[in-house]
PDB file of N, CA and C in Angstrom:
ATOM      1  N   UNK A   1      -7.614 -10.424  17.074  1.00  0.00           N
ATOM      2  CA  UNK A   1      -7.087 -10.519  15.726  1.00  0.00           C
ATOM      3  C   UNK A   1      -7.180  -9.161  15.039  1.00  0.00           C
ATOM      4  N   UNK A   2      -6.451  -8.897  14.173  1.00  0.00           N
ATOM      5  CA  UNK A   2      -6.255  -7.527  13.343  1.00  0.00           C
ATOM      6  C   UNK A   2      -7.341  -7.705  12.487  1.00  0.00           C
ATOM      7  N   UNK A   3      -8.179  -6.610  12.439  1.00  0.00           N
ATOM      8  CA  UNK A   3      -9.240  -6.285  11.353  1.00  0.00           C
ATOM      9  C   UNK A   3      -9.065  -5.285  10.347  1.00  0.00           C
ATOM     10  N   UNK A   4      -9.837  -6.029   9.246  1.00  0.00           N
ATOM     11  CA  UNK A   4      -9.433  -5.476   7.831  1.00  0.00           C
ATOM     12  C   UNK A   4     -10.932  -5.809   7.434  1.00  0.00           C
ATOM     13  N   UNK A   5     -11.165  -4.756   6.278  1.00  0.00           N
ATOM     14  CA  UNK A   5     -12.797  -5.153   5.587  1.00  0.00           C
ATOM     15  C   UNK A   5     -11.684  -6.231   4.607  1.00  0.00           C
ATOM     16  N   UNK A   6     -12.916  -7.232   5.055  1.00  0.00           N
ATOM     17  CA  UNK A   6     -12.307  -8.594   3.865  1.00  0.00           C
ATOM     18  C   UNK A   6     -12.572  -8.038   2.660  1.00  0.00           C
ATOM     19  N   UNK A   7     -14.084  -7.598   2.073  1.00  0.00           N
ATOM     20  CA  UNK A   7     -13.851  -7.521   1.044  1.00  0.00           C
ATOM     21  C   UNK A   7     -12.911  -6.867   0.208  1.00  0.00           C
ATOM     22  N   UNK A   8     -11.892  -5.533   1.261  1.00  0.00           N
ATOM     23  CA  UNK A   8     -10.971  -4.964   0.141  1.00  0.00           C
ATOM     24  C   UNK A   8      -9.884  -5.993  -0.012  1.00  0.00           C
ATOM     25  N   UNK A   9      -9.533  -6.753   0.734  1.00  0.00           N
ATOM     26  CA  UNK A   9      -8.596  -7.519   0.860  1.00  0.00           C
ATOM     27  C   UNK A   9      -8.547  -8.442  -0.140  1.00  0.00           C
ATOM     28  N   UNK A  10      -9.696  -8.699  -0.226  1.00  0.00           N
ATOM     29  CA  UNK A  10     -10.124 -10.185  -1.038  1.00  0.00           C
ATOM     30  C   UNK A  10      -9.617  -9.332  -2.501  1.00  0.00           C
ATOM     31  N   UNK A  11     -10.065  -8.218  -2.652  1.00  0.00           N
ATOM     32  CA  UNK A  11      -9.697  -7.851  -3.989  1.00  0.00           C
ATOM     33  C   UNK A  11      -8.361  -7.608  -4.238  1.00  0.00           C
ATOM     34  N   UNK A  12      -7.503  -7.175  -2.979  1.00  0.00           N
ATOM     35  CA  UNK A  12      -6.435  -6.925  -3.957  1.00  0.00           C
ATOM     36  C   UNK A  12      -5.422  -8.069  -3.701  1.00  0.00           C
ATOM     37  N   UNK A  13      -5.470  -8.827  -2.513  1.00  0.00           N
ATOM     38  CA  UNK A  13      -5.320 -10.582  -3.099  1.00  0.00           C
ATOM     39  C   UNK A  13      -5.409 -11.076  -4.437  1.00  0.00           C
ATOM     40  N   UNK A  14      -6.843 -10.597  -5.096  1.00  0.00           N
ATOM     41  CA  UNK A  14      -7.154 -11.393  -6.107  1.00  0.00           C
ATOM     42  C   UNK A  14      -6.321 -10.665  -7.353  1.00  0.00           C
ATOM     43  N   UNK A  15      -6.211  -9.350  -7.370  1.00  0.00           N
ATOM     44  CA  UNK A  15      -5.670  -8.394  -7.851  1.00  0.00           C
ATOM     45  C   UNK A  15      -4.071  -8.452  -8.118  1.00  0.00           C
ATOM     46  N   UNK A  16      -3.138  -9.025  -7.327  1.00  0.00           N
ATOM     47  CA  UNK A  16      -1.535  -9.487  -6.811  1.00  0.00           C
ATOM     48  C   UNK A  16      -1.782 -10.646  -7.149  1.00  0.00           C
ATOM     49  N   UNK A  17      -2.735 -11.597  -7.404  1.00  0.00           N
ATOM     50  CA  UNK A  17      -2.698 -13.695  -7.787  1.00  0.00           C
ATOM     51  C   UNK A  17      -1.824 -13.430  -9.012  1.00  0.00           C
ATOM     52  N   UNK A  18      -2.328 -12.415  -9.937  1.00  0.00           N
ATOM     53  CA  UNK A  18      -1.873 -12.628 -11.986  1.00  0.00           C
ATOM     54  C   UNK A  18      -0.603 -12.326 -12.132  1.00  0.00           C
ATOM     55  N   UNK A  19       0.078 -12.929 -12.631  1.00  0.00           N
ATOM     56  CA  UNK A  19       1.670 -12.460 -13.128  1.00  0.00           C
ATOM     57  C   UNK A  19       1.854 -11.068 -13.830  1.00  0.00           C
ATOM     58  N   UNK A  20       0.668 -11.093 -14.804  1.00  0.00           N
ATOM     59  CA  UNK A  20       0.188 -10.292 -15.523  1.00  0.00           C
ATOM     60  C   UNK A  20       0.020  -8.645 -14.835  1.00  0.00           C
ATOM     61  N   UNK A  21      -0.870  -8.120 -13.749  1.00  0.00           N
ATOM     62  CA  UNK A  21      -1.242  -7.313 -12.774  1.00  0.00           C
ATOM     63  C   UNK A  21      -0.092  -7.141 -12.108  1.00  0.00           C
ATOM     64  N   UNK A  22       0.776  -8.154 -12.038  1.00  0.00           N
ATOM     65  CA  UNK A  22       2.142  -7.673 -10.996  1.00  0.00           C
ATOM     66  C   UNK A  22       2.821  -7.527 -11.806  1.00  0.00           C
ATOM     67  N   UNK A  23       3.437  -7.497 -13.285  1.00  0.00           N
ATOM     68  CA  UNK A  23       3.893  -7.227 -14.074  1.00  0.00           C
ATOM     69  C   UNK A  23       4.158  -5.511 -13.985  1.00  0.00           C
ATOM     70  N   UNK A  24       2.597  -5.444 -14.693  1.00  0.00           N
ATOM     71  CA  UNK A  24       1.336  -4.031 -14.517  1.00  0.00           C
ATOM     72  C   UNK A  24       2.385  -3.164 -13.324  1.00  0.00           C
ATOM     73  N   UNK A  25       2.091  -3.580 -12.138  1.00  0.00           N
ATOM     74  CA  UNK A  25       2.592  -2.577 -11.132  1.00  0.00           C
ATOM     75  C   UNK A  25       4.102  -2.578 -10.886  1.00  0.00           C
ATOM     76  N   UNK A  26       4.826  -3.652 -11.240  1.00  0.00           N
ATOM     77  CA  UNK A  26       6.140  -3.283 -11.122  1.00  0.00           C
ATOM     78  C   UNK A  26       6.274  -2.466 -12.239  1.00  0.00           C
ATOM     79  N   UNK A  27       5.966  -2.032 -13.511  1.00  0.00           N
ATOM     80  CA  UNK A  27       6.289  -1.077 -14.243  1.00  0.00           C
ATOM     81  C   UNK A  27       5.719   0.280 -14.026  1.00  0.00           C
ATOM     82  N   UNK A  28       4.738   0.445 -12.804  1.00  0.00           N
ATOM     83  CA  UNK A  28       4.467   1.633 -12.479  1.00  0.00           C
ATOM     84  C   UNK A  28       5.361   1.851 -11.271  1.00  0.00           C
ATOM     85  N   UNK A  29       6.159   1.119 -10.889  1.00  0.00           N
ATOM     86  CA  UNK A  29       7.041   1.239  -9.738  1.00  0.00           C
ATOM     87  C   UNK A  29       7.852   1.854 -10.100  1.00  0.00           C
ATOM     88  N   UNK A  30       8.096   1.624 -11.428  1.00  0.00           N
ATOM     89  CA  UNK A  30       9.525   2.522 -11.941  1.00  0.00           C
ATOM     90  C   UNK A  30       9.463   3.422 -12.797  1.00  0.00           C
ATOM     91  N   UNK A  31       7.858   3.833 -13.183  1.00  0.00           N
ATOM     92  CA  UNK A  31       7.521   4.898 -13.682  1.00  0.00           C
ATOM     93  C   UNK A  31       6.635   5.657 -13.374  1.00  0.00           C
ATOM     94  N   UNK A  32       6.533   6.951 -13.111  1.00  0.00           N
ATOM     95  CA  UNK A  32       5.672   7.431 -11.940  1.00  0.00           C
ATOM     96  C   UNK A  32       4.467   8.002 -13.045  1.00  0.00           C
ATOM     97  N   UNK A  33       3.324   6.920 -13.228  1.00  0.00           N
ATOM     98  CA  UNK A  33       2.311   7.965 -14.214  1.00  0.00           C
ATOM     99  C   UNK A  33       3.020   7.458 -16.072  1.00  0.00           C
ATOM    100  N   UNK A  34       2.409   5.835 -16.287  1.00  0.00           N
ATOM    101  CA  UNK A  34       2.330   5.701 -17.511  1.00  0.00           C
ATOM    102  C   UNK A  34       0.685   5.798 -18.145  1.00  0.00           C
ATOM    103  N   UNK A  35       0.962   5.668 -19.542  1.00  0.00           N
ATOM    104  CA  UNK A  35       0.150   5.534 -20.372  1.00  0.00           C
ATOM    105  C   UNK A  35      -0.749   4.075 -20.827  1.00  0.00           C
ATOM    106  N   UNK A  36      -1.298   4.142 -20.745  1.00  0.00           N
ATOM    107  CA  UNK A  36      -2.267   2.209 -21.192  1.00  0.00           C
ATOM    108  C   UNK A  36      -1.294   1.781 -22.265  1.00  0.00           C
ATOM    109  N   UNK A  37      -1.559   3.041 -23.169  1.00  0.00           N
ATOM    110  CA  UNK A  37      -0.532   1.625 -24.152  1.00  0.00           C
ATOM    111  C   UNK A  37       0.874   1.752 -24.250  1.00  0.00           C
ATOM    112  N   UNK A  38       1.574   2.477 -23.151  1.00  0.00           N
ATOM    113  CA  UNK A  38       2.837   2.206 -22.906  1.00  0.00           C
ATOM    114  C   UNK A  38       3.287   1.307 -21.500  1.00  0.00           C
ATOM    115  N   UNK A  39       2.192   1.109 -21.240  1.00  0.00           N
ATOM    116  CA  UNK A  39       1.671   0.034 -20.200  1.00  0.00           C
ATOM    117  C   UNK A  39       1.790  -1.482 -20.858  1.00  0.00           C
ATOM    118  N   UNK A  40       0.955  -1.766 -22.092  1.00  0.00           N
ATOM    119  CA  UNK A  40       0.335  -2.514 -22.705  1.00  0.00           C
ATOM    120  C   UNK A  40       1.976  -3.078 -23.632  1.00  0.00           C
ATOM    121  N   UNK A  41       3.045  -2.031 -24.059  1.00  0.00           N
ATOM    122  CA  UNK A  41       3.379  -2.253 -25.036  1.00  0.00           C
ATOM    123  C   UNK A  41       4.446  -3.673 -24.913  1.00  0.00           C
ATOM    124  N   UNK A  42       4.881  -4.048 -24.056  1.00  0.00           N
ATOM    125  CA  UNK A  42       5.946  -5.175 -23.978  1.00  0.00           C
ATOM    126  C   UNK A  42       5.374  -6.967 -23.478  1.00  0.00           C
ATOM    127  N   UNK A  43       3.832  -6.587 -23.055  1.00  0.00           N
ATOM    128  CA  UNK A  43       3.224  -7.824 -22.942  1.00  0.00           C
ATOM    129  C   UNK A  43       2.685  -8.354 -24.526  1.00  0.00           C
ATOM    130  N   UNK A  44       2.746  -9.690 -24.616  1.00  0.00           N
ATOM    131  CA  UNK A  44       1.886 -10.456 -26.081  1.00  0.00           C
ATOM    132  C   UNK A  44       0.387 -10.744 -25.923  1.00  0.00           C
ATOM    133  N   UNK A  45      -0.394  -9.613 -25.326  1.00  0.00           N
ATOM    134  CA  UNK A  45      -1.655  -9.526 -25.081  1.00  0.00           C
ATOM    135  C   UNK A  45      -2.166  -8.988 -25.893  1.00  0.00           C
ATOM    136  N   UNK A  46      -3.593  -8.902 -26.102  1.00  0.00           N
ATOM    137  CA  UNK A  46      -4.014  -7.732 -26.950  1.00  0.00           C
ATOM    138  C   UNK A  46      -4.347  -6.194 -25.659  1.00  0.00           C
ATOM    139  N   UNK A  47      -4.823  -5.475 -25.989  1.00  0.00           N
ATOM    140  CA  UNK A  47      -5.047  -4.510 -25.395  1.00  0.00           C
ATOM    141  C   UNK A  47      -6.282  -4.196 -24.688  1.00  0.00           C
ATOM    142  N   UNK A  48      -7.274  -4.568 -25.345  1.00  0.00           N
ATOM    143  CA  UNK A  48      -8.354  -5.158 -24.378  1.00  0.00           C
ATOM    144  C   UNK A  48      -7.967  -6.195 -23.002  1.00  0.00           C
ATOM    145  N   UNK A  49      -7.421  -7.082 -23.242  1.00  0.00           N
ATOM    146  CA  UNK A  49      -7.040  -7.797 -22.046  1.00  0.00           C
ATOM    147  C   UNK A  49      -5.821  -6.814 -21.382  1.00  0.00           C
ATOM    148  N   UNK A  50      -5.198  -6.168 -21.577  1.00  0.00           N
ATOM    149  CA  UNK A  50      -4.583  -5.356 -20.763  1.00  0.00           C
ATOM    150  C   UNK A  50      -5.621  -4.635 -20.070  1.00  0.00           C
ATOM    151  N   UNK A  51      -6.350  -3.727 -20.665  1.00  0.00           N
ATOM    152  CA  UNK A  51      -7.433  -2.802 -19.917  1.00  0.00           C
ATOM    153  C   UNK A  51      -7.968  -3.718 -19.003  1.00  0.00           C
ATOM    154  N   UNK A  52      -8.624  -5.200 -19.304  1.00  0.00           N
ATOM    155  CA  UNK A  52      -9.293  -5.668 -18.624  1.00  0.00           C
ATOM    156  C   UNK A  52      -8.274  -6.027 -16.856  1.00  0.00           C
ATOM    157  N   UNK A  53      -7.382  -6.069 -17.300  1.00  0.00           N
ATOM    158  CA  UNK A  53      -6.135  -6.563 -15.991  1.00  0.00           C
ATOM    159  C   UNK A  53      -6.409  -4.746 -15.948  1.00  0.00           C
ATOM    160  N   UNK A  54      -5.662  -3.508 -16.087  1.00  0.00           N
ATOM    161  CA  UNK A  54      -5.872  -2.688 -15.323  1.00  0.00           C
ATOM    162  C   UNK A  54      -7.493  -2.170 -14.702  1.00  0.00           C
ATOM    163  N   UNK A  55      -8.469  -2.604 -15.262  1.00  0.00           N
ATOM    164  CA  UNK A  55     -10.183  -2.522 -14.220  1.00  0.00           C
ATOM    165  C   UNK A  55      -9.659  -3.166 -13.072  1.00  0.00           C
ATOM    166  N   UNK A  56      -9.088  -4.331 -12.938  1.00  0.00           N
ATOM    167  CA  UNK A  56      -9.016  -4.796 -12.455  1.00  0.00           C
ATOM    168  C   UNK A  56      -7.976  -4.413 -11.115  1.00  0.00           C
ATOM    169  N   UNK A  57      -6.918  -4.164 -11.293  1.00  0.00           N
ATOM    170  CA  UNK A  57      -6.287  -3.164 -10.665  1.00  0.00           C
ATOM    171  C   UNK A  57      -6.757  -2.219 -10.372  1.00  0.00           C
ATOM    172  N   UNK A  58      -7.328  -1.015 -10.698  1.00  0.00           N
ATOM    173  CA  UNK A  58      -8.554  -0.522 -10.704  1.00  0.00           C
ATOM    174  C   UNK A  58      -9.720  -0.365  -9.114  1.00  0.00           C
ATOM    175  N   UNK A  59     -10.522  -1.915  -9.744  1.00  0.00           N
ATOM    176  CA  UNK A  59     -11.243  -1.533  -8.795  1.00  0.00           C
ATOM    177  C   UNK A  59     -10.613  -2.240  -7.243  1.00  0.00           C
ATOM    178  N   UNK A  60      -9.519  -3.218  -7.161  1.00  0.00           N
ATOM    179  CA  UNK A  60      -8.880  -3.323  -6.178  1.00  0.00           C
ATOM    180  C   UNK A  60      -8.557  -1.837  -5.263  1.00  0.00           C
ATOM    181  N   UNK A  61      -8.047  -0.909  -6.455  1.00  0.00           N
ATOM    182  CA  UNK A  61      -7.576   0.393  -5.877  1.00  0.00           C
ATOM    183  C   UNK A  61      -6.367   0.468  -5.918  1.00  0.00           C
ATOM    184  N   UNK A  62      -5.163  -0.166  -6.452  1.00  0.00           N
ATOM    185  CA  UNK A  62      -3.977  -0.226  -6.376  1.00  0.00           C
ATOM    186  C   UNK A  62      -4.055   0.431  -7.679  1.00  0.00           C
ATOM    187  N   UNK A  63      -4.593   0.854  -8.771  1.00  0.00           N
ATOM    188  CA  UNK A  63      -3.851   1.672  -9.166  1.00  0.00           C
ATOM    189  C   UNK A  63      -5.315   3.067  -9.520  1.00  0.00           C
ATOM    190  N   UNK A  64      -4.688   4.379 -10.006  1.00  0.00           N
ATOM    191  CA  UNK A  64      -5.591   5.610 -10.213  1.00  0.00           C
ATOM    192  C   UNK A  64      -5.282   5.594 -11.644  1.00  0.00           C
ATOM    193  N   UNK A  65      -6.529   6.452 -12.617  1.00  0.00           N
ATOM    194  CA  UNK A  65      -6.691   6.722 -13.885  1.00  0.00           C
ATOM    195  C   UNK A  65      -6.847   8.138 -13.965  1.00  0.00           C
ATOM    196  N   UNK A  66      -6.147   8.637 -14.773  1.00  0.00           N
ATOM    197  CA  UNK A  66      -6.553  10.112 -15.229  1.00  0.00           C
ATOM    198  C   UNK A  66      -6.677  10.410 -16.529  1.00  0.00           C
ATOM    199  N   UNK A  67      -7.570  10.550 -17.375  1.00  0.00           N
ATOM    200  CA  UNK A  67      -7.636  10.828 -18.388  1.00  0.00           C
ATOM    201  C   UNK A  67      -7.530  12.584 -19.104  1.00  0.00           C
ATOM    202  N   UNK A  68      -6.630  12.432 -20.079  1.00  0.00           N
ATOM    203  CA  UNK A  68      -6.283  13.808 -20.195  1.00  0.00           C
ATOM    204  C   UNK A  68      -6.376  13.809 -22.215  1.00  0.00           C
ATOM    205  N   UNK A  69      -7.270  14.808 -22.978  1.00  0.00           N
ATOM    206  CA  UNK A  69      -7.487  14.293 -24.059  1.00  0.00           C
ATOM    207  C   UNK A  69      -7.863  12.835 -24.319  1.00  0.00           C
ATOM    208  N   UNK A  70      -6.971  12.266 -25.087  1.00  0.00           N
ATOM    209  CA  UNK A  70      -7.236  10.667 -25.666  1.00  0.00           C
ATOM    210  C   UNK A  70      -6.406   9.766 -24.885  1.00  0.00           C
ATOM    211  N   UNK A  71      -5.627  10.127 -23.881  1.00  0.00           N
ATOM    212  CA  UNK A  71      -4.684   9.386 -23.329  1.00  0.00           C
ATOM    213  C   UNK A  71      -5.111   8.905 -21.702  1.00  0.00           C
ATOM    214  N   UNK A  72      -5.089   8.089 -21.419  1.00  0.00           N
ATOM    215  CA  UNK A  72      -5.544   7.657 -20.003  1.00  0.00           C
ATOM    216  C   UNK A  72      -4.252   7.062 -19.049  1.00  0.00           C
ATOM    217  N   UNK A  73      -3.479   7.870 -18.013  1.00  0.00           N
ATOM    218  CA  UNK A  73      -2.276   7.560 -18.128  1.00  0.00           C
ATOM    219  C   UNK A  73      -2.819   7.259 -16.123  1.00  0.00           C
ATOM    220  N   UNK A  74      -2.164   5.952 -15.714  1.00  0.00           N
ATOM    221  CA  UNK A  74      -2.222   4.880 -14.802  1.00  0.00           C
ATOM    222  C   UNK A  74      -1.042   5.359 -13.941  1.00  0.00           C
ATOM    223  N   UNK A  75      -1.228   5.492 -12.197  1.00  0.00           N
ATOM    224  CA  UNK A  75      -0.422   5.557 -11.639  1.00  0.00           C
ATOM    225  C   UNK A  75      -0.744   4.725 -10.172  1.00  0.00           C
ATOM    226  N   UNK A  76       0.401   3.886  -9.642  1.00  0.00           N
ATOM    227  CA  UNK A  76       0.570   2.929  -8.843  1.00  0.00           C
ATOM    228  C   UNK A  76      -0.055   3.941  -7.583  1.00  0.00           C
ATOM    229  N   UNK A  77      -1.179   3.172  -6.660  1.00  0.00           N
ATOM    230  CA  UNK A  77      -1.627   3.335  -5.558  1.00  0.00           C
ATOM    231  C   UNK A  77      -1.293   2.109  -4.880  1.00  0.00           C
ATOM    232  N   UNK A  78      -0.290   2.624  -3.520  1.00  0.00           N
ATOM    233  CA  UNK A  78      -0.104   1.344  -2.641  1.00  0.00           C
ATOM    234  C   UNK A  78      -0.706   1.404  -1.872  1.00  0.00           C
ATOM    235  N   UNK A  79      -1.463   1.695  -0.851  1.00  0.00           N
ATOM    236  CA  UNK A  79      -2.364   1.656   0.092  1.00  0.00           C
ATOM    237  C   UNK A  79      -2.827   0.228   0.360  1.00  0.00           C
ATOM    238  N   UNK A  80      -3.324   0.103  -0.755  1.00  0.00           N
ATOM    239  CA  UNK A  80      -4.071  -1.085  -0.335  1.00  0.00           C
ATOM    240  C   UNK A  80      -3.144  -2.450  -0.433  1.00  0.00           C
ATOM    241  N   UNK A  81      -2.075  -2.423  -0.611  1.00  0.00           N
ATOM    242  CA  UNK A  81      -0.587  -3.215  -0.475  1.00  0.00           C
ATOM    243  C   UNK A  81      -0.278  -3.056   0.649  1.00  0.00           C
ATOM    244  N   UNK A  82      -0.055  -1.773   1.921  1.00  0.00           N
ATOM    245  CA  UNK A  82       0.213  -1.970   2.723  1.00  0.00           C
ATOM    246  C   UNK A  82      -0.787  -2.318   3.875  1.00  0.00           C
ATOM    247  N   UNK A  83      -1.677  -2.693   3.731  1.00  0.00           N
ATOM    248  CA  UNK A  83      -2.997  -3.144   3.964  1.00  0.00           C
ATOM    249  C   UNK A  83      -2.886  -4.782   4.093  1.00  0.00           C
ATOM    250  N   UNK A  84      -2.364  -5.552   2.998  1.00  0.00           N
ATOM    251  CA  UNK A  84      -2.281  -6.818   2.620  1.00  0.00           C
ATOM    252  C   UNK A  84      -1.132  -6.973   3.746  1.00  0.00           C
ATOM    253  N   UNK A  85      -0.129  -5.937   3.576  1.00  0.00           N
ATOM    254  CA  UNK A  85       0.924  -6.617   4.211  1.00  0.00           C
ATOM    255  C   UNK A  85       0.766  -6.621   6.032  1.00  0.00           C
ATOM    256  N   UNK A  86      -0.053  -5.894   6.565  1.00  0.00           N
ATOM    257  CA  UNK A  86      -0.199  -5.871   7.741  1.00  0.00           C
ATOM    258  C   UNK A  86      -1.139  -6.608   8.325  1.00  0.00           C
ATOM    259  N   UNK A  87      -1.595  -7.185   7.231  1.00  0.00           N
ATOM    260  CA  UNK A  87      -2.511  -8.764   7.745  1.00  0.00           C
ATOM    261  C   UNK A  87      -1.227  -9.593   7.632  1.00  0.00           C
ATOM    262  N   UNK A  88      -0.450 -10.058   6.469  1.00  0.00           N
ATOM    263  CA  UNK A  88       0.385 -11.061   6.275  1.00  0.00           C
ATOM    264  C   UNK A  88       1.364 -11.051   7.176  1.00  0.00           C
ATOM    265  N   UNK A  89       1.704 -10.191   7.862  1.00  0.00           N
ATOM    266  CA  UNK A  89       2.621  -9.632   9.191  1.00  0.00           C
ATOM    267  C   UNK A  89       1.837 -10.509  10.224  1.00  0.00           C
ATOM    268  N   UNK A  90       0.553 -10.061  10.466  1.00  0.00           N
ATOM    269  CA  UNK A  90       0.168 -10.639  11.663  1.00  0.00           C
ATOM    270  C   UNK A  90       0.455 -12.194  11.728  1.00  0.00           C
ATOM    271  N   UNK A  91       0.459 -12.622  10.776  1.00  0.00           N
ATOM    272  CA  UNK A  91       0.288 -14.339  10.462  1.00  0.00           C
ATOM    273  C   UNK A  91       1.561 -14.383  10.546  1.00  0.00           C
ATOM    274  N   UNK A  92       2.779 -13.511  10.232  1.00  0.00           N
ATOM    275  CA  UNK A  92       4.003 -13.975  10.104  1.00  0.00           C
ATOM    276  C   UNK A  92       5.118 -13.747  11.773  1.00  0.00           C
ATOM    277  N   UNK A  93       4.117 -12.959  12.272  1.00  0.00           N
ATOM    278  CA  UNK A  93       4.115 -13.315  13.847  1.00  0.00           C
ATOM    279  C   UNK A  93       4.272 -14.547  14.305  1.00  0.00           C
ATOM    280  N   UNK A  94       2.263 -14.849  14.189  1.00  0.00           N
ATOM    281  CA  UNK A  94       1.946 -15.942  14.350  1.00  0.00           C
ATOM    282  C   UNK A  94       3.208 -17.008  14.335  1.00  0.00           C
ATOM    283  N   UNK A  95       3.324 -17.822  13.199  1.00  0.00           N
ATOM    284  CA  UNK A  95       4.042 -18.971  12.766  1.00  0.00           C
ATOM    285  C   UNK A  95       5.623 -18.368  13.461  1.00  0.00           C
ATOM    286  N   UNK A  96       6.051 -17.221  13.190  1.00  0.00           N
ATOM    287  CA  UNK A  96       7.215 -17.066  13.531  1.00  0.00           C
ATOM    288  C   UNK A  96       7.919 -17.323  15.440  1.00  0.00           C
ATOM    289  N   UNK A  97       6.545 -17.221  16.291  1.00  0.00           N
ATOM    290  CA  UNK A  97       6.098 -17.265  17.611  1.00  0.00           C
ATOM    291  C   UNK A  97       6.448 -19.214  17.761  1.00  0.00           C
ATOM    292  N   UNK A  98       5.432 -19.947  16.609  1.00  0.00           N
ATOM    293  CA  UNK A  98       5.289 -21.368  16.665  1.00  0.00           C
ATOM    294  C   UNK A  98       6.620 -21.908  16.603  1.00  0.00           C
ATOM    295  N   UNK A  99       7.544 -21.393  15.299  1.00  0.00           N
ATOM    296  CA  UNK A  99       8.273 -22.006  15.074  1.00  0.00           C
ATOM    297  C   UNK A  99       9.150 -22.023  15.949  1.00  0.00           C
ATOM    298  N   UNK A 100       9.627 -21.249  16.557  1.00  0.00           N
ATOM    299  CA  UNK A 100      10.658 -20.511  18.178  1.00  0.00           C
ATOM    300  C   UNK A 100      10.134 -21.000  18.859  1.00  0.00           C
ATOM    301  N   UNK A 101       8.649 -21.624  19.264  1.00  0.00           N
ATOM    302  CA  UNK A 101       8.409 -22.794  20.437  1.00  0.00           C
ATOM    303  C   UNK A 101       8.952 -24.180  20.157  1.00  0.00           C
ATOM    304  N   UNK A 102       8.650 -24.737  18.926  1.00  0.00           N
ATOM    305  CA  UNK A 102       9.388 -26.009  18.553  1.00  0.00           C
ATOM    306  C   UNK A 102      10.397 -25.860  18.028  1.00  0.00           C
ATOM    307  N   UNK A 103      11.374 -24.738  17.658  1.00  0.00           N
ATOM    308  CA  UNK A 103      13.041 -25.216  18.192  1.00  0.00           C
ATOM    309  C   UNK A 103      13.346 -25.124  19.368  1.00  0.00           C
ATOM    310  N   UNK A 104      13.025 -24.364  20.725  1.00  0.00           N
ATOM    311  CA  UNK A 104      13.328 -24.524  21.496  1.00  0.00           C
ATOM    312  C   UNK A 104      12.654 -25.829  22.742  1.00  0.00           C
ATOM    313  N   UNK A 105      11.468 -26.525  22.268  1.00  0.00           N
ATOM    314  CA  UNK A 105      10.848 -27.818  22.482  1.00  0.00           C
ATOM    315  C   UNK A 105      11.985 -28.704  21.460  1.00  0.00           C
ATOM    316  N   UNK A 106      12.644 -28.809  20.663  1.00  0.00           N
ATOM    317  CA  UNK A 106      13.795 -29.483  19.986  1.00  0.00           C
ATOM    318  C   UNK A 106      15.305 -29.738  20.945  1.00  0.00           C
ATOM    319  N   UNK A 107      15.568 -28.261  21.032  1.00  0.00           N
ATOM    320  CA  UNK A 107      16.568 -28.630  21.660  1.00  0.00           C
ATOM    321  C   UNK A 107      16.840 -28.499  23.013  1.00  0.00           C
ATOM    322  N   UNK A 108      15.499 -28.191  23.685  1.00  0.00           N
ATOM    323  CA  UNK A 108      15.353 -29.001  25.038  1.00  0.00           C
ATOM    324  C   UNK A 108      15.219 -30.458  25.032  1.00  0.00           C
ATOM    325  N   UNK A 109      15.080 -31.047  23.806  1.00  0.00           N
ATOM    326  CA  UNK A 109      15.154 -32.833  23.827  1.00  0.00           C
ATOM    327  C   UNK A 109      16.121 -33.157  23.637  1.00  0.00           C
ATOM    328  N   UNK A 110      17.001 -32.783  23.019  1.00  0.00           N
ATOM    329  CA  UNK A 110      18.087 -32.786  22.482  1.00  0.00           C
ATOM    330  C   UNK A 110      18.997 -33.157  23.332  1.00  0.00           C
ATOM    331  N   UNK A 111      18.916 -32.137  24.590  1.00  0.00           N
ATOM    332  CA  UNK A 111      20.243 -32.232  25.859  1.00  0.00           C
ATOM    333  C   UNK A 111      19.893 -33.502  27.094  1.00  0.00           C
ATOM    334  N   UNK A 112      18.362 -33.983  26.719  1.00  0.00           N
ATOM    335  CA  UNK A 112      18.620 -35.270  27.470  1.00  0.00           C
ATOM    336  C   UNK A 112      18.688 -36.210  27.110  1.00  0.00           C
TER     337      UNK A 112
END
């Protein structure tokens, strides 16, 4: 089986669950290096709960902080996305292997 430290996994699983956090990173997808509260500005959150969703992102590792003066401006780290996806690959082997045994266990019944 393909090995991965669970625990990073587990985090950025848990990290990709919130609508909220995937929100978060699709707007760093299309902006290379925003600001928290131009991050913050189109959700009906307060801003504390934004920060608290980017820690969170954060310590998954999917995203980096740089603080420059008063401004702390957030940029998308995928790494640990393509990480997730090369476990979810293996599994999509898996089932994809199963399912191609029972259509072809199908329509070998089929013709008698």
């Amino acid at each position: 089986m393909v090995k991965f430290s669970e625990p990073d996994l587990d985090r950025t699983f848990a990290a990709l669950a919130d609508p909220t956090r995937r929100a978060l990173l699709a707007r760093l997808v299309s902006q290379d290096g925003a600001s928290v509260s131009e991050l913050a500005e189109p959700f009906p959150v307060s801003l504390p709960a934004i920060l608290k969703h980017l820690n969170v992102l954060s310590d998954a590792g999917l995203i980096t902080r740089q603080k420059t003066g008063r401004t702390v401006t957030c940029r998308l780290n995928a790494a640990p996305m393509a990480d997730a996806m090369a476990w979810l690959d293996h599994y999509q082997q898996f089932w994809s292997a199963q399912l191609d045994r029972l259509a072809h266990f199908v329509e070998d019944d089929d013709l008698s």
